[in-house]
C-alpha atoms as a PDB file:
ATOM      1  CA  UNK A   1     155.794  33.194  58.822  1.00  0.00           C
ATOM      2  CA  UNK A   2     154.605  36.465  57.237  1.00  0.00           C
ATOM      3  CA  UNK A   3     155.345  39.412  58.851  1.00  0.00           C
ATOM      4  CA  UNK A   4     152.694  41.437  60.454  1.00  0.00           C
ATOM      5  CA  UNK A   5     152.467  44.797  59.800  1.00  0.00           C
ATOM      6  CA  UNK A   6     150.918  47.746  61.444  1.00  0.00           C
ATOM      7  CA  UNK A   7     147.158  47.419  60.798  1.00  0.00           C
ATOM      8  CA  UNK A   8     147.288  44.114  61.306  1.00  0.00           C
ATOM      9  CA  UNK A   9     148.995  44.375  64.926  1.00  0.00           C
ATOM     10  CA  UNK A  10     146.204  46.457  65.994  1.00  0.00           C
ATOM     11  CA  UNK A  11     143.883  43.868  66.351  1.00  0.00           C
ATOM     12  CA  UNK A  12     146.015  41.384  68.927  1.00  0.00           C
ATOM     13  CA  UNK A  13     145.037  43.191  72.331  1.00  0.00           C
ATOM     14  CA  UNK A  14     141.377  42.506  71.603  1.00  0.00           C
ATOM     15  CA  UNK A  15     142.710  39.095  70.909  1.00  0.00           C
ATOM     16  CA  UNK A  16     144.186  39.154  74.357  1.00  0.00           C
ATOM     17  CA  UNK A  17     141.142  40.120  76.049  1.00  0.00           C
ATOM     18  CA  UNK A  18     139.461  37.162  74.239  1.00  0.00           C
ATOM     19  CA  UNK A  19     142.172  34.865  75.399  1.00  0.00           C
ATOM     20  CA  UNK A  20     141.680  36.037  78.893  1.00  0.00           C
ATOM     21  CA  UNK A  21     137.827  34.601  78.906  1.00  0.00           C
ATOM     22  CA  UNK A  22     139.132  30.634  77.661  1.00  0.00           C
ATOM     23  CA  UNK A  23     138.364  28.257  79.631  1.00  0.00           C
ATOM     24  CA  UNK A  24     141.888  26.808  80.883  1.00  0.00           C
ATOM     25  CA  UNK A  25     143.481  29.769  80.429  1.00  0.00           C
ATOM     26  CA  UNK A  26     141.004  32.138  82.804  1.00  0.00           C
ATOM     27  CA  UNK A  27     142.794  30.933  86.383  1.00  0.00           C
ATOM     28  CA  UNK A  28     146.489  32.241  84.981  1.00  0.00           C
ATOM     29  CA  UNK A  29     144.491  35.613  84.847  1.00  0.00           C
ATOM     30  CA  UNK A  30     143.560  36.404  87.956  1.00  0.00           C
ATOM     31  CA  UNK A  31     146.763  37.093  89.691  1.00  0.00           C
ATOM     32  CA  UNK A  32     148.183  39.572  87.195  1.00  0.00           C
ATOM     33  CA  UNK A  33     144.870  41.028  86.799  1.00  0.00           C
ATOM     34  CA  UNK A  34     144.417  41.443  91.012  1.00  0.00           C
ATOM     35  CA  UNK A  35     147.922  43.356  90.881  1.00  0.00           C
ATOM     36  CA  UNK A  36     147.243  45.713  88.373  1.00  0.00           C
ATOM     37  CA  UNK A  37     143.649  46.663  89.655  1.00  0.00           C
ATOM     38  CA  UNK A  38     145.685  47.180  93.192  1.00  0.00           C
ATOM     39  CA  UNK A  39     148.258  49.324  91.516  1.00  0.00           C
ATOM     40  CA  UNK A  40     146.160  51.213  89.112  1.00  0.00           C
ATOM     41  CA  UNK A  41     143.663  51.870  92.018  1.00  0.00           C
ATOM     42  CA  UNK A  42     146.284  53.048  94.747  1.00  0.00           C
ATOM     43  CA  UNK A  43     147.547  55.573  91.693  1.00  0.00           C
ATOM     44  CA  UNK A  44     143.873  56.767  90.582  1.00  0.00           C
ATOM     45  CA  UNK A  45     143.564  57.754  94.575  1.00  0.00           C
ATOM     46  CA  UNK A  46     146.977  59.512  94.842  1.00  0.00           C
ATOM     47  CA  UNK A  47     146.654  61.169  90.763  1.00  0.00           C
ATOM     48  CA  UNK A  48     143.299  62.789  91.621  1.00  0.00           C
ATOM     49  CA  UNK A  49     144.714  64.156  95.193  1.00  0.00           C
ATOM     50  CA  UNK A  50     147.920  65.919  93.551  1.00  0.00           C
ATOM     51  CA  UNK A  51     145.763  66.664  90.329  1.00  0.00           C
ATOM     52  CA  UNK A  52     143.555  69.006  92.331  1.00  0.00           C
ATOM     53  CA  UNK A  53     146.188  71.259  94.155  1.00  0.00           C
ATOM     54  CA  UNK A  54     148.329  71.397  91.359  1.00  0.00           C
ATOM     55  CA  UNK A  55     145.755  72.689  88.593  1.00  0.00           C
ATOM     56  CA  UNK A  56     145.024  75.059  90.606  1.00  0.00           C
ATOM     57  CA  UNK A  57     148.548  76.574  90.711  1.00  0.00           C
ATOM     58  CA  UNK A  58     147.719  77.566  86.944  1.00  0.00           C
ATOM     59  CA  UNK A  59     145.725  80.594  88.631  1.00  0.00           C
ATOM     60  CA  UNK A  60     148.955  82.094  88.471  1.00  0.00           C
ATOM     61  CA  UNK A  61     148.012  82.950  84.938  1.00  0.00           C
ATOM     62  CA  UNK A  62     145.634  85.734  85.895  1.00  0.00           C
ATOM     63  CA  UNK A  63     147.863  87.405  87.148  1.00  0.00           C
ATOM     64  CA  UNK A  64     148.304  88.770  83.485  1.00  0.00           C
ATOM     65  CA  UNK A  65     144.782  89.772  82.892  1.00  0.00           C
ATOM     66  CA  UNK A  66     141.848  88.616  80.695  1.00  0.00           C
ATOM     67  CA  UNK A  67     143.495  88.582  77.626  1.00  0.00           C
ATOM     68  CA  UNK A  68     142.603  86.153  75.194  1.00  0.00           C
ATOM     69  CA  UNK A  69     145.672  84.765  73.991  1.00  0.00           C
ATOM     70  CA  UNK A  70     147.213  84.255  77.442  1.00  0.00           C
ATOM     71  CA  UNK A  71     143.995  82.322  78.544  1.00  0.00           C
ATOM     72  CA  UNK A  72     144.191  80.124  75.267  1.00  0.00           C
ATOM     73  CA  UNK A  73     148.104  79.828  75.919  1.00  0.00           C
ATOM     74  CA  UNK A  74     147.337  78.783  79.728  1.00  0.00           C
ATOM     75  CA  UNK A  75     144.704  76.402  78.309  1.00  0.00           C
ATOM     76  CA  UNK A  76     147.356  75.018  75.446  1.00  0.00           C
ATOM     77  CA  UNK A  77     149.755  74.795  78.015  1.00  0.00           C
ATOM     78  CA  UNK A  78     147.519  73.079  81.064  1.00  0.00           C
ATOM     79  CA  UNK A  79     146.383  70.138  78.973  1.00  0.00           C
ATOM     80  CA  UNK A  80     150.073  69.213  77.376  1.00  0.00           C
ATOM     81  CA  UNK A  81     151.321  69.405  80.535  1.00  0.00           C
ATOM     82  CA  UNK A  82     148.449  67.341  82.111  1.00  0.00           C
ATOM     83  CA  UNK A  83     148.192  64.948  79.483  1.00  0.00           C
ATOM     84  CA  UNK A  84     152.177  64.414  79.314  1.00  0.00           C
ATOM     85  CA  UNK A  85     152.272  63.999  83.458  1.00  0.00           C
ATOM     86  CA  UNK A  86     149.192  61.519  83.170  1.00  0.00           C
ATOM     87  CA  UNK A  87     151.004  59.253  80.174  1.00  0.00           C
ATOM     88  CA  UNK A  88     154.494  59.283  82.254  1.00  0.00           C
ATOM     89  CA  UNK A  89     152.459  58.289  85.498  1.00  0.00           C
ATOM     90  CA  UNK A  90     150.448  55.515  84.186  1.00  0.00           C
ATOM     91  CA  UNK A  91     153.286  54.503  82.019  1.00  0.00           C
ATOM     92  CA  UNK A  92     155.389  53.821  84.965  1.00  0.00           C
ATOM     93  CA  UNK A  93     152.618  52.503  87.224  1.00  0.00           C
ATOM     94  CA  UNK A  94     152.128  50.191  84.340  1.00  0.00           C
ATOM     95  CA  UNK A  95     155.522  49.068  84.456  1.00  0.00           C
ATOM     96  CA  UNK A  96     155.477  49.113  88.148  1.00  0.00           C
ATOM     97  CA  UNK A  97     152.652  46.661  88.527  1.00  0.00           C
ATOM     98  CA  UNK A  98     154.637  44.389  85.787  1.00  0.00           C
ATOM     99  CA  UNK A  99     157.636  44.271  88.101  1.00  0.00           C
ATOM    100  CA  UNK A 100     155.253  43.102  90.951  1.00  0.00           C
ATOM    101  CA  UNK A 101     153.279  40.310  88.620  1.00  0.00           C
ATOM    102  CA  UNK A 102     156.335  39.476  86.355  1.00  0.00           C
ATOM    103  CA  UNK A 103     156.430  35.685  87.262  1.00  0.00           C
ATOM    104  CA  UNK A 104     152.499  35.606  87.133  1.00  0.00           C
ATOM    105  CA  UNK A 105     152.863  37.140  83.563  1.00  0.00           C
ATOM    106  CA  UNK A 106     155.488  34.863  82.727  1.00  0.00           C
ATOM    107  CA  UNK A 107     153.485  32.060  83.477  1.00  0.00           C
ATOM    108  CA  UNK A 108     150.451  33.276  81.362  1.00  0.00           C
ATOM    109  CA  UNK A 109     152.436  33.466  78.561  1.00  0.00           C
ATOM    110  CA  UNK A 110     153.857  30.210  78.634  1.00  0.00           C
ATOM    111  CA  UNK A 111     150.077  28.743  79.071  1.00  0.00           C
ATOM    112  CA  UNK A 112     148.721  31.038  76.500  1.00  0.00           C
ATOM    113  CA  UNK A 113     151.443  29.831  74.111  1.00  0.00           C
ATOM    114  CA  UNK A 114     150.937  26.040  75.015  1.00  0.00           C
ATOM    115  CA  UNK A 115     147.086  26.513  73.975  1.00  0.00           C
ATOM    116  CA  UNK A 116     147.628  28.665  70.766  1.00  0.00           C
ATOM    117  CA  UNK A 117     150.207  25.958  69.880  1.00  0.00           C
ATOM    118  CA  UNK A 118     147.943  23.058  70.974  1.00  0.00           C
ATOM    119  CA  UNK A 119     150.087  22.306  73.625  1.00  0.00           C
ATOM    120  CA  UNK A 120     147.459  23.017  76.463  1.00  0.00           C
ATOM    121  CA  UNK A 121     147.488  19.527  78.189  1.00  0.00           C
ATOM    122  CA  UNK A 122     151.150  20.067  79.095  1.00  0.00           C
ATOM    123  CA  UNK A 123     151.148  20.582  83.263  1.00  0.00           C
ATOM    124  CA  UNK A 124     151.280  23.585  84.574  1.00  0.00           C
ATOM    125  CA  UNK A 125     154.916  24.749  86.275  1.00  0.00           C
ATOM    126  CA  UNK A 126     155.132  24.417  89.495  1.00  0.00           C
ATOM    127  CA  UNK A 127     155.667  26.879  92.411  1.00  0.00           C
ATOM    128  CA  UNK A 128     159.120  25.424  92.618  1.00  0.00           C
ATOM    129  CA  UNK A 129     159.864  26.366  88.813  1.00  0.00           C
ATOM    130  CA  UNK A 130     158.023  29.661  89.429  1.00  0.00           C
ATOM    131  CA  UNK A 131     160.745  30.745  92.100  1.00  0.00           C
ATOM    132  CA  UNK A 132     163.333  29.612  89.770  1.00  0.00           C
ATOM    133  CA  UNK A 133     162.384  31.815  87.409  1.00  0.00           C
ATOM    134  CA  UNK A 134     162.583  34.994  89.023  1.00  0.00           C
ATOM    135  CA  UNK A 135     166.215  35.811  88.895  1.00  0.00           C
ATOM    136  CA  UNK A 136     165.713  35.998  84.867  1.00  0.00           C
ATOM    137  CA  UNK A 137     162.608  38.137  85.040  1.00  0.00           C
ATOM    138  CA  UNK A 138     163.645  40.645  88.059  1.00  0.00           C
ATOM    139  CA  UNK A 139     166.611  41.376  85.858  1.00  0.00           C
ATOM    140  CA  UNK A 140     165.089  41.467  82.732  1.00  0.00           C
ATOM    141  CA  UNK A 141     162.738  44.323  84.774  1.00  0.00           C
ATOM    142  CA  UNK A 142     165.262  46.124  86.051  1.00  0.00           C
ATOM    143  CA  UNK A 143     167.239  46.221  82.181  1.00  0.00           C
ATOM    144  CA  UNK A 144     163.570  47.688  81.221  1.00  0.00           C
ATOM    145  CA  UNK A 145     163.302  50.403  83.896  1.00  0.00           C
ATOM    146  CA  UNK A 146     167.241  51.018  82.827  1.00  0.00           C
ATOM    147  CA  UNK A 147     166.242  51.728  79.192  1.00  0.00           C
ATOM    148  CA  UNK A 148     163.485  53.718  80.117  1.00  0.00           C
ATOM    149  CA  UNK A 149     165.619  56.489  81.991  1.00  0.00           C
ATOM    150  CA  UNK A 150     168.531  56.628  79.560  1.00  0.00           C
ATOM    151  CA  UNK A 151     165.454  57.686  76.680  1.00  0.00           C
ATOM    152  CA  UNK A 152     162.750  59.129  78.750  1.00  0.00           C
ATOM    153  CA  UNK A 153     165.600  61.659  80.159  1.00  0.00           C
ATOM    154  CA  UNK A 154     165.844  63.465  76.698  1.00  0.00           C
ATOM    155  CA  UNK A 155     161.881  63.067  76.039  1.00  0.00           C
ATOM    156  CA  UNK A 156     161.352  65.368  78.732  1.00  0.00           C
ATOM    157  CA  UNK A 157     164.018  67.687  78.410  1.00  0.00           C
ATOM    158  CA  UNK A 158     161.992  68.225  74.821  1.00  0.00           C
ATOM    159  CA  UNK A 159     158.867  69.294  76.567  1.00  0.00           C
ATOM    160  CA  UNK A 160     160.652  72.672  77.856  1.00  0.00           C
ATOM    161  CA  UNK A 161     162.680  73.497  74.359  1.00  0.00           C
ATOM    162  CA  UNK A 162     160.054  76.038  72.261  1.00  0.00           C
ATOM    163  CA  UNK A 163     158.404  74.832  69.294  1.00  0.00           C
ATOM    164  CA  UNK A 164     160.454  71.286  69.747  1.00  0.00           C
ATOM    165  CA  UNK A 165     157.826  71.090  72.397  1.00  0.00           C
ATOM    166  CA  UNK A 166     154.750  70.545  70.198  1.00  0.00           C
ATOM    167  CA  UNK A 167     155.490  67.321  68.525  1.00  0.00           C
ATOM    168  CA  UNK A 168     157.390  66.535  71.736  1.00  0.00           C
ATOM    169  CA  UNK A 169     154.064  64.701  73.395  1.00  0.00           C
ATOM    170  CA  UNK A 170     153.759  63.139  69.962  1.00  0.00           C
ATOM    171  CA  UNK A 171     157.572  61.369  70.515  1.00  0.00           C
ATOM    172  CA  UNK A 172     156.820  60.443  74.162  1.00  0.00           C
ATOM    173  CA  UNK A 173     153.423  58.474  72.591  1.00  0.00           C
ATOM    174  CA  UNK A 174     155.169  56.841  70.240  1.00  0.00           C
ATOM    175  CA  UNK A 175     158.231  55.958  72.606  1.00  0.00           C
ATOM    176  CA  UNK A 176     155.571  54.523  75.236  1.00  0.00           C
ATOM    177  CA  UNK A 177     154.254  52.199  72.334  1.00  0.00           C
ATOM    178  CA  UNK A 178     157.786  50.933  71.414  1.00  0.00           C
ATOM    179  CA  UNK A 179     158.265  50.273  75.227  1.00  0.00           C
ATOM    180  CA  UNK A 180     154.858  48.884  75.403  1.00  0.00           C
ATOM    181  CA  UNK A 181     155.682  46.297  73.230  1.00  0.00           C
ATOM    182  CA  UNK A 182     159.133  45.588  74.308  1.00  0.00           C
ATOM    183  CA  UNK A 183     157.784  44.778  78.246  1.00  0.00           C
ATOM    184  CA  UNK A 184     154.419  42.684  76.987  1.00  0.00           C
ATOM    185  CA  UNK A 185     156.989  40.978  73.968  1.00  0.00           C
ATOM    186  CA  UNK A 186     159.308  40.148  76.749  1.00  0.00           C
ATOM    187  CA  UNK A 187     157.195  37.296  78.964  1.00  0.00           C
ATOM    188  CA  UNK A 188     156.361  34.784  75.539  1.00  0.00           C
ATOM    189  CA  UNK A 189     160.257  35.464  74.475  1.00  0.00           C
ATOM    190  CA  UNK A 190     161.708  35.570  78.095  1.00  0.00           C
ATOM    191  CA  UNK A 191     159.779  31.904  77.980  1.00  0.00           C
ATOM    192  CA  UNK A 192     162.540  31.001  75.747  1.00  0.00           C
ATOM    193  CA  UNK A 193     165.686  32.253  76.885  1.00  0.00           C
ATOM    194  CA  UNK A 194     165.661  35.675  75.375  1.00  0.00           C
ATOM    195  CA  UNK A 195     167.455  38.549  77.279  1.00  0.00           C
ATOM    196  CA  UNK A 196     165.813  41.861  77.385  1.00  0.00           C
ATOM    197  CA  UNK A 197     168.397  43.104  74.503  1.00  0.00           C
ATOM    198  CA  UNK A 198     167.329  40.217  72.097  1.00  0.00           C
ATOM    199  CA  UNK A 199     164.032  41.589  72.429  1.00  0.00           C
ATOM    200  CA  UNK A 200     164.642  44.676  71.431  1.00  0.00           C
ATOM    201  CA  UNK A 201     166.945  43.643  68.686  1.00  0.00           C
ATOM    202  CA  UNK A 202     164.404  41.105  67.555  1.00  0.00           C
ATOM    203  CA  UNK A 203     161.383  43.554  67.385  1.00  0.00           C
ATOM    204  CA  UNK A 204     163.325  46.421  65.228  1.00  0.00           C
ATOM    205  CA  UNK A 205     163.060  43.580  62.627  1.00  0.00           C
ATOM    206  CA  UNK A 206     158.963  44.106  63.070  1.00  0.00           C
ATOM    207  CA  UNK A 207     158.872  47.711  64.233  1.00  0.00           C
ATOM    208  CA  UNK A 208     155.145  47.959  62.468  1.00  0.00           C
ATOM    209  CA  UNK A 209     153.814  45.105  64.471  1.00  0.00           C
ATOM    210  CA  UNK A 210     155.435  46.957  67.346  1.00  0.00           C
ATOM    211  CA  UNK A 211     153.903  50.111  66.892  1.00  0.00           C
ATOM    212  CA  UNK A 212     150.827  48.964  65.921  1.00  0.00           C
ATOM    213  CA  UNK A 213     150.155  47.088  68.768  1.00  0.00           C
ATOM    214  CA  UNK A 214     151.958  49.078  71.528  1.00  0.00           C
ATOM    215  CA  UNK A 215     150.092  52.332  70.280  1.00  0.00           C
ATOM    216  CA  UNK A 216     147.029  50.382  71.445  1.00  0.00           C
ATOM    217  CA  UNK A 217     148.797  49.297  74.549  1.00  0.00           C
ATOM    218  CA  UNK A 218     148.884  53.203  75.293  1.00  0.00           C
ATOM    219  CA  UNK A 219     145.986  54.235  74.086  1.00  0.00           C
ATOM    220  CA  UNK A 220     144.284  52.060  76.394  1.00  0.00           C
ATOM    221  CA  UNK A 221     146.287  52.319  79.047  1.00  0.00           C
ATOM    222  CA  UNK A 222     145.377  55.621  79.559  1.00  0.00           C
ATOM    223  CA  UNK A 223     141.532  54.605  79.954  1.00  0.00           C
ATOM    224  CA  UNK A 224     139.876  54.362  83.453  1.00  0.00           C
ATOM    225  CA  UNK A 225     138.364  50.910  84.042  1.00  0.00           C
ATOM    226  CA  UNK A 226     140.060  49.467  80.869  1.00  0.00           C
ATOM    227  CA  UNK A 227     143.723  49.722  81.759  1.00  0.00           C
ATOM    228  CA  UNK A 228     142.913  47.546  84.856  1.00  0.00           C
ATOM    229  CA  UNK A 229     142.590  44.670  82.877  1.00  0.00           C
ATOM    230  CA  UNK A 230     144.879  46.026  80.090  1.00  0.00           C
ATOM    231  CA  UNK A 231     147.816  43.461  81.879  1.00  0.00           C
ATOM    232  CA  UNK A 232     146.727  40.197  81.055  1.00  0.00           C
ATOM    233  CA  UNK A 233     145.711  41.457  77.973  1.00  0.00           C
ATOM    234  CA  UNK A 234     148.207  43.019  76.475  1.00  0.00           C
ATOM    235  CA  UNK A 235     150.413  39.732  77.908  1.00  0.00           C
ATOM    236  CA  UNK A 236     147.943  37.151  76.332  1.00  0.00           C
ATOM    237  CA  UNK A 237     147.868  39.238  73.164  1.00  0.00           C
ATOM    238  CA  UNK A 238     151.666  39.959  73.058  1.00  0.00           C
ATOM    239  CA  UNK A 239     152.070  36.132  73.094  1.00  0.00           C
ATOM    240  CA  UNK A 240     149.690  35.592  70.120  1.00  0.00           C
ATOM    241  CA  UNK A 241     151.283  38.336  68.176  1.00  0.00           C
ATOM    242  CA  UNK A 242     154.417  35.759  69.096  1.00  0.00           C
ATOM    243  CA  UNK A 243     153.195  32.879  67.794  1.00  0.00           C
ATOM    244  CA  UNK A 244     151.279  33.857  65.236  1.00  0.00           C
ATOM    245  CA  UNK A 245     154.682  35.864  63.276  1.00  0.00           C
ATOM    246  CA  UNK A 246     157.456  36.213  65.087  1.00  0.00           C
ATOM    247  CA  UNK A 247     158.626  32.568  66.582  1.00  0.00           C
ATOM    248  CA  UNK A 248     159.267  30.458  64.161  1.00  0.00           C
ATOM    249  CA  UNK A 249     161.707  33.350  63.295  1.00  0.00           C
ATOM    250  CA  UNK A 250     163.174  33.762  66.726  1.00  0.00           C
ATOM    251  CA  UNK A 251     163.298  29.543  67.709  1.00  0.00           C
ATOM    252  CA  UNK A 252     165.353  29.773  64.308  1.00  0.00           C
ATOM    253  CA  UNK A 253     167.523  32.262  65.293  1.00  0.00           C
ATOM    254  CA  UNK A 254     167.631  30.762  68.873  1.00  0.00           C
ATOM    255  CA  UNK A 255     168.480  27.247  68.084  1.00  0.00           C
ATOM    256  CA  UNK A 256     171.564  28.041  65.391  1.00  0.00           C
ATOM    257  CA  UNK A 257     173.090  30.685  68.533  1.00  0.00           C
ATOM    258  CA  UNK A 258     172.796  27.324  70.230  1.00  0.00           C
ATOM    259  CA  UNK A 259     174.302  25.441  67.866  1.00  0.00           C
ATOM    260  CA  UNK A 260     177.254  27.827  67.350  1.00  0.00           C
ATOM    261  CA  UNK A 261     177.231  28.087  71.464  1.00  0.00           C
ATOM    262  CA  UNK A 262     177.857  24.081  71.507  1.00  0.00           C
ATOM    263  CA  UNK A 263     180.299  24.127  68.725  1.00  0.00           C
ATOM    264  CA  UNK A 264     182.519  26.475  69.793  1.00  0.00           C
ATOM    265  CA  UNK A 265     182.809  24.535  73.692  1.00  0.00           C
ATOM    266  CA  UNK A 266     184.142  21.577  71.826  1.00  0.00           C
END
C-alpha cells in the first residue's frame, strides 16, 4: 500500500476517536478508557499539589531586584521548565496507565483491526487467551520503559547545557511523538507477533507517518479532559494507521521471516 506521509498521519487520532463511538467496537473501550481517566486523575491531583509549592520557589529571583531582564529571564526560564516537567510527567503517566491497560489495549486493537478488515463477526478472545497474552505485552512494556531511559537520560541533560537548551524542549517534543507512536503502533503489531524492536525497525521505514501522528499523540496528551480519552484513541487510530499502510508491508515481511524460520529447522 502507499505510504502515508506526514499530513496525512495527522488525521488518524480523530479517526480513533470515531472508531471509539462504533457500535461493536464501543464495549472494548471502556476498560482502557476507565484506567487512563484513573491515572490521569490521581496525577492532575498530585501535579497541581507539587505545582503550587514549587512555583513559588522561583521567588528566589527577587532576590536580584526589579530589573527587567532578570524578571523576563525568570519568566523564560519558569515556563521551559514548567512546560518540560509537565510533558515528562504526563508522558510517563501516559505510559504508566498503558502498562496497567496493555492487555485491554491489545484486545482493542485486535477488534478494531477485525472490523476495519471486515473481520468483525470473528468471536471475541477469551479471558483465557487474554491471560495468555500478557507475558508478550508486560515485556514488550518493560523493553518500552527501557528505551525511554537510555534516550530521555541525554534529553534532559540538554535542558541544563546553555543555548543547547533552547531547542532542547523542541527534541524532547519530537522524541515523545516518536515514542508515542512506537507504544500505540505496538498493540495492532504486537497482535501479530512483532517484538518491541520490530516495531521500531518497522516504523523508521515510515518515520513521517510516525511523526505526524505521534506529534498529535502529544499535543493532545498534554490537554486536560482530552488526554483522558486520548488511550483508546490513539490505540484505535494507531491500528487504522496499521491497516490502512503499513500491514500488508509488515504480514509480508512477517510471513517470509517465517518461511526462512521453517526452512532453516529442516
Amino acid at each position: 500500500m502507499e505510504k502515508s506521509g506526514f499530513r496525512e498521519s495527522l488525521a488518524y487520532v480523530g479517526v480513533g476517536f470515531r472508531l471509539m463511538r462504533t457500535p461493536g467496537l464501543r464495549r472494548f473501550v471502556w476498560m482502557p478508557l476507565a484506567v487512563n481517566s484513573l491515572v490521569f486523575g490521581l496525577m492532575g491531583w498530585w501535579i497541581y499539589a507539587w505545582a503550587t509549592t514549587w512555583l513559588a520557589s522561583w521567588a528566589l529571583f527577587s532576590s536580584f531586584g526589579d530589573w527587567w531582564i532578570v524578571q523576563a529571564l525568570a519568566t523564560l526560564l519558569r515556563w521551559l521548565f514548567t512546560a518540560v516537567l509537565l510533558f515528562s510527567m504526563a508522558f510517563f503517566f501516559t505510559l504508566l496507565a498503558n502498562l496497567i491497560a496493555a492487555p485491554f489495549n491489545g484486545l482493542l486493537a485486535e477488534r478494531v483491526e477485525a472490523y476495519l478488515v471486515g473481520d468483525a463477526r470473528q468471536p471475541a478472545p477469551s479471558w483465557v487467551t487474554l491471560v495468555k497474552s500478557l507475558p508478550r505485552l508486560m515485556g514488550s512494556e518493560l523493553a518500552k520503559i527501557f528505551y525511554l531511559i537510555a534516550c530521555l537520560v541525554p534529553l534532559f541533560i540538554l535542558q541544563f547545557i546553555p543555548l543547547i537548551n533552547i531547542v532542547a524542549p523542541a527534541l524532547l517534543f519530537l522524541f515523545g511523538a516518536w515514542m508515542f507512536t512506537l507504544e500505540y503502533m505496538d498493540y495492532p503489531m504486537g497482535n501479530h507477533g512483532a517484538l518491541f524492536r520490530d516495531v521500531r525497525r518497522q516504523m523508521r521505514q515510515h518515520r513521517g507517518a510516525a511523526y505526524g501522528f505521534g506529534c498529535t499523540v502529544a499535543f493532545l496528551s498534554s490537554i486536560p479532559v482530552i488526554n483522558l480519552f486520548i488511550m483508546p484513541a490513539a490505540v484505535a487510530g494507531a491500528t487504522a494507521l496499521y491497516v490502512d499502510h503499513i500491514r500488508d508491508e509488515h504480514l509480508s515481511i512477517t510471513h517470509k521471516h517465517l518461511t526462512n524460520q521453517t526452512l532453516e529447522h529442516r
